[in-house]
N, C-alpha and C. Protein backbone atom coordinates (compact mmCIF):
# COMPACT_ATOMS: atom_id res chain seq x y z
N UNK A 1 -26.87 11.73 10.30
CA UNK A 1 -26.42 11.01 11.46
C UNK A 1 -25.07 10.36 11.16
N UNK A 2 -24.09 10.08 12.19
CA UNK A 2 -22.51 9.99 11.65
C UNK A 2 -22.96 8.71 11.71
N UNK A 3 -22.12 7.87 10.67
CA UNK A 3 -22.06 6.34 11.10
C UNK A 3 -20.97 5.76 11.72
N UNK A 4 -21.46 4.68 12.40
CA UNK A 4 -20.54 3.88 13.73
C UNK A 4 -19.56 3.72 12.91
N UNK A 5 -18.35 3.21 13.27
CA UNK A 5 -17.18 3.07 12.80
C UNK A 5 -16.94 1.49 13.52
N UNK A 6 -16.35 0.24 12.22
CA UNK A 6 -16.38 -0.73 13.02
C UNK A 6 -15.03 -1.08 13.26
N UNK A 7 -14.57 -1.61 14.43
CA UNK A 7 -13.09 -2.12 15.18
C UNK A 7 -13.10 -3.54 14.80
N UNK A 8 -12.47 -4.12 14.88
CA UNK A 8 -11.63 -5.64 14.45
C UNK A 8 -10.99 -5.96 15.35
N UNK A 9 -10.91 -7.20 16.36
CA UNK A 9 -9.90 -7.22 17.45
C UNK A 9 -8.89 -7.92 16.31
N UNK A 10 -7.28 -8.46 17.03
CA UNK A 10 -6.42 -9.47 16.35
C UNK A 10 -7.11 -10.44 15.45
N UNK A 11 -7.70 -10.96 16.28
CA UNK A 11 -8.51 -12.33 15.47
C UNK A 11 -9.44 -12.17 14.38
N UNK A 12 -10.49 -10.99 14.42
CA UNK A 12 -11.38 -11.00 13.62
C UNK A 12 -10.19 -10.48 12.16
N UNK A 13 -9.38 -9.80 12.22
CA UNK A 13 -8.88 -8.87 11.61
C UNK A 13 -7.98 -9.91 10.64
N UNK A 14 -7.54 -11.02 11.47
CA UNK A 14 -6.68 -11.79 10.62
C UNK A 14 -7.65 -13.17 9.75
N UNK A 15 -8.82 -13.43 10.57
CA UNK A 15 -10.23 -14.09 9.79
C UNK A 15 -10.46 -13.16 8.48
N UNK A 16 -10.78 -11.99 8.69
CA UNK A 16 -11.14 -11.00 7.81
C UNK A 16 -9.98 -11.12 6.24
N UNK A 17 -8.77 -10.48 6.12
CA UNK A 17 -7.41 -11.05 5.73
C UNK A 17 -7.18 -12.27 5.48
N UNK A 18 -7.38 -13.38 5.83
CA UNK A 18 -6.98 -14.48 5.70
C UNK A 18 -5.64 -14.77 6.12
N UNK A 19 -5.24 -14.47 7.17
CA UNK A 19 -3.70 -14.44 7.78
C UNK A 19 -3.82 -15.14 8.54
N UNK A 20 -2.81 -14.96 9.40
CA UNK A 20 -2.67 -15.78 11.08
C UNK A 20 -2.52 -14.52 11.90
N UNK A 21 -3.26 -14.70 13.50
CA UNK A 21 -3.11 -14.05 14.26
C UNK A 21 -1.43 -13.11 14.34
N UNK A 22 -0.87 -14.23 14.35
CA UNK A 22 0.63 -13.61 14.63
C UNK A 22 1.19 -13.12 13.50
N UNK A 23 0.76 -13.18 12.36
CA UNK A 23 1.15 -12.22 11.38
C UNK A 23 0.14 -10.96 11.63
N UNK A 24 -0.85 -10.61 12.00
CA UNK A 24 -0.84 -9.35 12.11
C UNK A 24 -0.57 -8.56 13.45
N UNK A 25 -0.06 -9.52 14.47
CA UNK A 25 0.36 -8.21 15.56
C UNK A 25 1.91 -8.69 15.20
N UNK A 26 2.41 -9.12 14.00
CA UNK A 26 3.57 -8.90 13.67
C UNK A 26 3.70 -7.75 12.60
N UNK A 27 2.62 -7.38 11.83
CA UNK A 27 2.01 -6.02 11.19
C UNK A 27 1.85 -5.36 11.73
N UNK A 28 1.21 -5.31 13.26
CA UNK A 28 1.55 -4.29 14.54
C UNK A 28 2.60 -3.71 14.90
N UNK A 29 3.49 -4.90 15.19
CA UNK A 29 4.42 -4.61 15.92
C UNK A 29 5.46 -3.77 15.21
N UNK A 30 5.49 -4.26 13.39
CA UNK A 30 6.26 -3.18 12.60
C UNK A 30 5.72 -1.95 12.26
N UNK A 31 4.78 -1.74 12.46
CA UNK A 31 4.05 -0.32 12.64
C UNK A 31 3.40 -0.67 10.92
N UNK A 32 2.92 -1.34 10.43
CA UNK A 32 2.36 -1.99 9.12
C UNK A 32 1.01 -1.40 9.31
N UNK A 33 0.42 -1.68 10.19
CA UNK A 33 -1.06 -2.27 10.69
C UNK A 33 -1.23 -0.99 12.13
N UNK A 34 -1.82 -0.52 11.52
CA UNK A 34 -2.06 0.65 13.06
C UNK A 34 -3.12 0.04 13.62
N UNK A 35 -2.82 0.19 15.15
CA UNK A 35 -3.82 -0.57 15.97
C UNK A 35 -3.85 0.45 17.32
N UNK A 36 -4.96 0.42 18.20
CA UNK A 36 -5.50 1.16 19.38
C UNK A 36 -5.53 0.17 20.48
N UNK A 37 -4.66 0.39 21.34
CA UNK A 37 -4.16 -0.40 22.54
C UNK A 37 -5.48 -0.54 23.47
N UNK A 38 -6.35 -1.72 23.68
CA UNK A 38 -7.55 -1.25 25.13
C UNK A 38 -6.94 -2.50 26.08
N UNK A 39 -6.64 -2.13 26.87
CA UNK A 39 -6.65 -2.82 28.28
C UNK A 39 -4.89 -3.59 28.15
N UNK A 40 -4.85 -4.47 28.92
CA UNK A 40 -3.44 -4.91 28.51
C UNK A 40 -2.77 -5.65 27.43
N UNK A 41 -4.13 -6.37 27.22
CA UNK A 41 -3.80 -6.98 26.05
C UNK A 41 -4.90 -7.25 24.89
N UNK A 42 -5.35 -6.30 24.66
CA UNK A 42 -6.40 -6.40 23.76
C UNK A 42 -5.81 -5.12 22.61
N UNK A 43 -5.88 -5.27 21.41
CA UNK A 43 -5.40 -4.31 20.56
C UNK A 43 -6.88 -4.50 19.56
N UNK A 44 -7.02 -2.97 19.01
CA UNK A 44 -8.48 -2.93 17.89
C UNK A 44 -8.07 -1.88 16.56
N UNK A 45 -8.62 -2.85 15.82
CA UNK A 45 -7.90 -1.97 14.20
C UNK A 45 -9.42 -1.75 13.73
N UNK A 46 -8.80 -0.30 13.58
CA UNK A 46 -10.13 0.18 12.54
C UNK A 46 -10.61 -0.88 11.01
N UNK A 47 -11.81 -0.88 10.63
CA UNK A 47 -11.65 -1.38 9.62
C UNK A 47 -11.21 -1.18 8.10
N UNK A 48 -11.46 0.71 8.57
CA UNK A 48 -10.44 1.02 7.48
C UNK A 48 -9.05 1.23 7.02
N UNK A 49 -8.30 0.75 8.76
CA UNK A 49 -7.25 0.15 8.26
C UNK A 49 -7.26 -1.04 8.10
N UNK A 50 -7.76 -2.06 8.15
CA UNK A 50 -8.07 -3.51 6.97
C UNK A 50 -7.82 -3.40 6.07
N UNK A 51 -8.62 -2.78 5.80
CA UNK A 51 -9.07 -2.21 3.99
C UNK A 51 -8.05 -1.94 3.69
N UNK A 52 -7.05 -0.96 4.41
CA UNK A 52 -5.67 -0.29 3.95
C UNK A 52 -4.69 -1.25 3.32
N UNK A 53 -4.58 -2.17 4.47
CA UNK A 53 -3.72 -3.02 4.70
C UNK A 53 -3.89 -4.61 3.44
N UNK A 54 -5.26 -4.71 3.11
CA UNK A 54 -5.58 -5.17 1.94
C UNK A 54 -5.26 -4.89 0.89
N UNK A 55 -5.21 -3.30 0.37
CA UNK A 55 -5.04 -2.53 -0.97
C UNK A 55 -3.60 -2.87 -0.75
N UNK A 56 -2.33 -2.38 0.12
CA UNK A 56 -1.36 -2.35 0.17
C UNK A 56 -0.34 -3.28 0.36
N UNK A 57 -0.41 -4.51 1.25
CA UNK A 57 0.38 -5.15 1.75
C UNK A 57 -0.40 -6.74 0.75
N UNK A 58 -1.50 -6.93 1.18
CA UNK A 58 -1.84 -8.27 0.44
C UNK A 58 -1.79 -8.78 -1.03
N UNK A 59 -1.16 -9.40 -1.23
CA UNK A 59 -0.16 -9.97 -2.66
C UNK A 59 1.10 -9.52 -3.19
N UNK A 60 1.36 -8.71 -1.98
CA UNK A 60 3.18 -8.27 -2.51
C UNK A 60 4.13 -9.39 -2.02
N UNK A 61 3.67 -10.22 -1.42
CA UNK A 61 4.32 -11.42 -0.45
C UNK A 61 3.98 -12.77 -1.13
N UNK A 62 4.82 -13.69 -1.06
CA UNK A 62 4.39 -15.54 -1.13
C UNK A 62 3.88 -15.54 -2.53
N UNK A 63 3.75 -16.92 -2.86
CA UNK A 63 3.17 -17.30 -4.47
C UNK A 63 3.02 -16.29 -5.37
N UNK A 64 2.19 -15.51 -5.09
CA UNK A 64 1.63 -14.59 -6.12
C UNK A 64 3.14 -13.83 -6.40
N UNK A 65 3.92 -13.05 -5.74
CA UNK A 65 4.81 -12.50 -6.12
C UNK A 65 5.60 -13.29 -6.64
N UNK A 66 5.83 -14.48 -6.54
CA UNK A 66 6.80 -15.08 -7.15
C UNK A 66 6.11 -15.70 -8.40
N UNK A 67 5.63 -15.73 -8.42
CA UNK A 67 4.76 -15.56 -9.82
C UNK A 67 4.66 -14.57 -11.09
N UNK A 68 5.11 -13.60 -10.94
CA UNK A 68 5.19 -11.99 -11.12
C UNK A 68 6.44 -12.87 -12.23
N UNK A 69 5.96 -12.31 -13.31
CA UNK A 69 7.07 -12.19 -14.65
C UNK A 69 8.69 -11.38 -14.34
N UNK A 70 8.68 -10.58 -13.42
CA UNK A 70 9.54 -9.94 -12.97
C UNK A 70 10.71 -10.16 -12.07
N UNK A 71 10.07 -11.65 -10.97
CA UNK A 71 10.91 -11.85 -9.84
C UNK A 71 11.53 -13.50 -10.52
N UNK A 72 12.70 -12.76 -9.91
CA UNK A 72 13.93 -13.82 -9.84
C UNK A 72 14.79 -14.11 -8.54
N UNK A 73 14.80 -15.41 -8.59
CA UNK A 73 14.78 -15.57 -7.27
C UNK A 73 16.58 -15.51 -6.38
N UNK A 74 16.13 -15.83 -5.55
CA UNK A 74 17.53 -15.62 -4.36
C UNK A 74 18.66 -16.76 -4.91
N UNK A 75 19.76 -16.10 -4.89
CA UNK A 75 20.65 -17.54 -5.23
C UNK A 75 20.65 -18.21 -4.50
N UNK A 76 20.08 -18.10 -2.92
CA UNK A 76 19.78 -19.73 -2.15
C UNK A 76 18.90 -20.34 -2.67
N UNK A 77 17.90 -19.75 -2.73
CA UNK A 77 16.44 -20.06 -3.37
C UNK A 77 17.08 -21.01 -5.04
N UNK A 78 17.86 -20.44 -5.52
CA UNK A 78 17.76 -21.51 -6.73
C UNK A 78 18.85 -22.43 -6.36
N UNK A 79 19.70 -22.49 -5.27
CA UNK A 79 20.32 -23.39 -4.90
C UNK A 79 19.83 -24.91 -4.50
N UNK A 80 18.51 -24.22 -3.32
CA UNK A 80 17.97 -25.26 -2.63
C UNK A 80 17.03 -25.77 -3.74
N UNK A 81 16.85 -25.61 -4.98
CA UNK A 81 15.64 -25.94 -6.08
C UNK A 81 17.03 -27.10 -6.58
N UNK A 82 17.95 -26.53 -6.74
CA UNK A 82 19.33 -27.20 -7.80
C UNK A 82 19.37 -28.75 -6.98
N UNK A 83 19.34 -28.18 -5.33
CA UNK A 83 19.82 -29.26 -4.85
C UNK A 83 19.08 -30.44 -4.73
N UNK A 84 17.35 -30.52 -4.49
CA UNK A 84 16.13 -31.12 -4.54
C UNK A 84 16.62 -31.71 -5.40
N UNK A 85 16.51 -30.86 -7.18
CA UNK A 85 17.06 -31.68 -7.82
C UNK A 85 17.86 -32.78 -8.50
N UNK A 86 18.79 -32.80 -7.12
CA UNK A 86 20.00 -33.87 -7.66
C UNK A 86 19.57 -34.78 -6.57
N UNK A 87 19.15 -34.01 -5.53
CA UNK A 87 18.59 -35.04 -4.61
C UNK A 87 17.44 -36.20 -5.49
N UNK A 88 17.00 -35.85 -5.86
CA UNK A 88 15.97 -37.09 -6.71
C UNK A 88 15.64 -37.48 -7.87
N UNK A 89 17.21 -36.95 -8.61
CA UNK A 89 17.86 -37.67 -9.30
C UNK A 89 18.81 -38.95 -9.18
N UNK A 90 18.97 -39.21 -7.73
CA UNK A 90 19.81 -40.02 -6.81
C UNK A 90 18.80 -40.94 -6.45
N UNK A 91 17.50 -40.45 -6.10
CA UNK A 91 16.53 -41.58 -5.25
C UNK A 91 15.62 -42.11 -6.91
N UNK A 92 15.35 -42.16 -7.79
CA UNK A 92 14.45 -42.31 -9.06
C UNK A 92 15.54 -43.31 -9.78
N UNK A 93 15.54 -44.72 -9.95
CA UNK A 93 16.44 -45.43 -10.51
C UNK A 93 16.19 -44.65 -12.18
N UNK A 94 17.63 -44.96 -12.77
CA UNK A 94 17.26 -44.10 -13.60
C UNK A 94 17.25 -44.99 -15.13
């Protein structure tokens, strides 16, 4: 007997993930996250694209990557760290 196949609306899908709604019909909208259009505004992701989208996309982004022995960061990024820094070196009597 075939087994059911289960759908995920937006919400369950980003509960599931641990995201925000609008990050994944922003995974939609870049074609990241394949989704099945029902009615006008209802979109449903298979769950094995979850799963996909878990193996592939989740931890290449935020903390964890910058964490990565490998990444070095943006010269704004060490700008705005430089600048914090002098910033409260100014407020900390010294």
């Amino acid at each position: 007997m075939p087994r059911k196949r289960r759908f995920y609306t937006v919400k369950e899908a980003a509960v599931e993930l641990g995201l925000t709604e609008s990050t994944i019909r922003s995974a939609i909208h870049n074609g990241k996250i394949e989704a099945h259009k029902i009615g006008a505004r209802l979109n449903i992701i298979d769950h094995i694209e979850v799963e996909r989208y878990r193996q592939e996309r989740l931890g290449t982004q935020g903390w964890d990557k910058r964490r990565a022995p490998e990444y070095r960061p943006s010269r704004m990024a060490q700008w705005a760290k430089n600048y914090r820094a002098r910033k409260k070196e100014k407020l900390l009597p010294g």
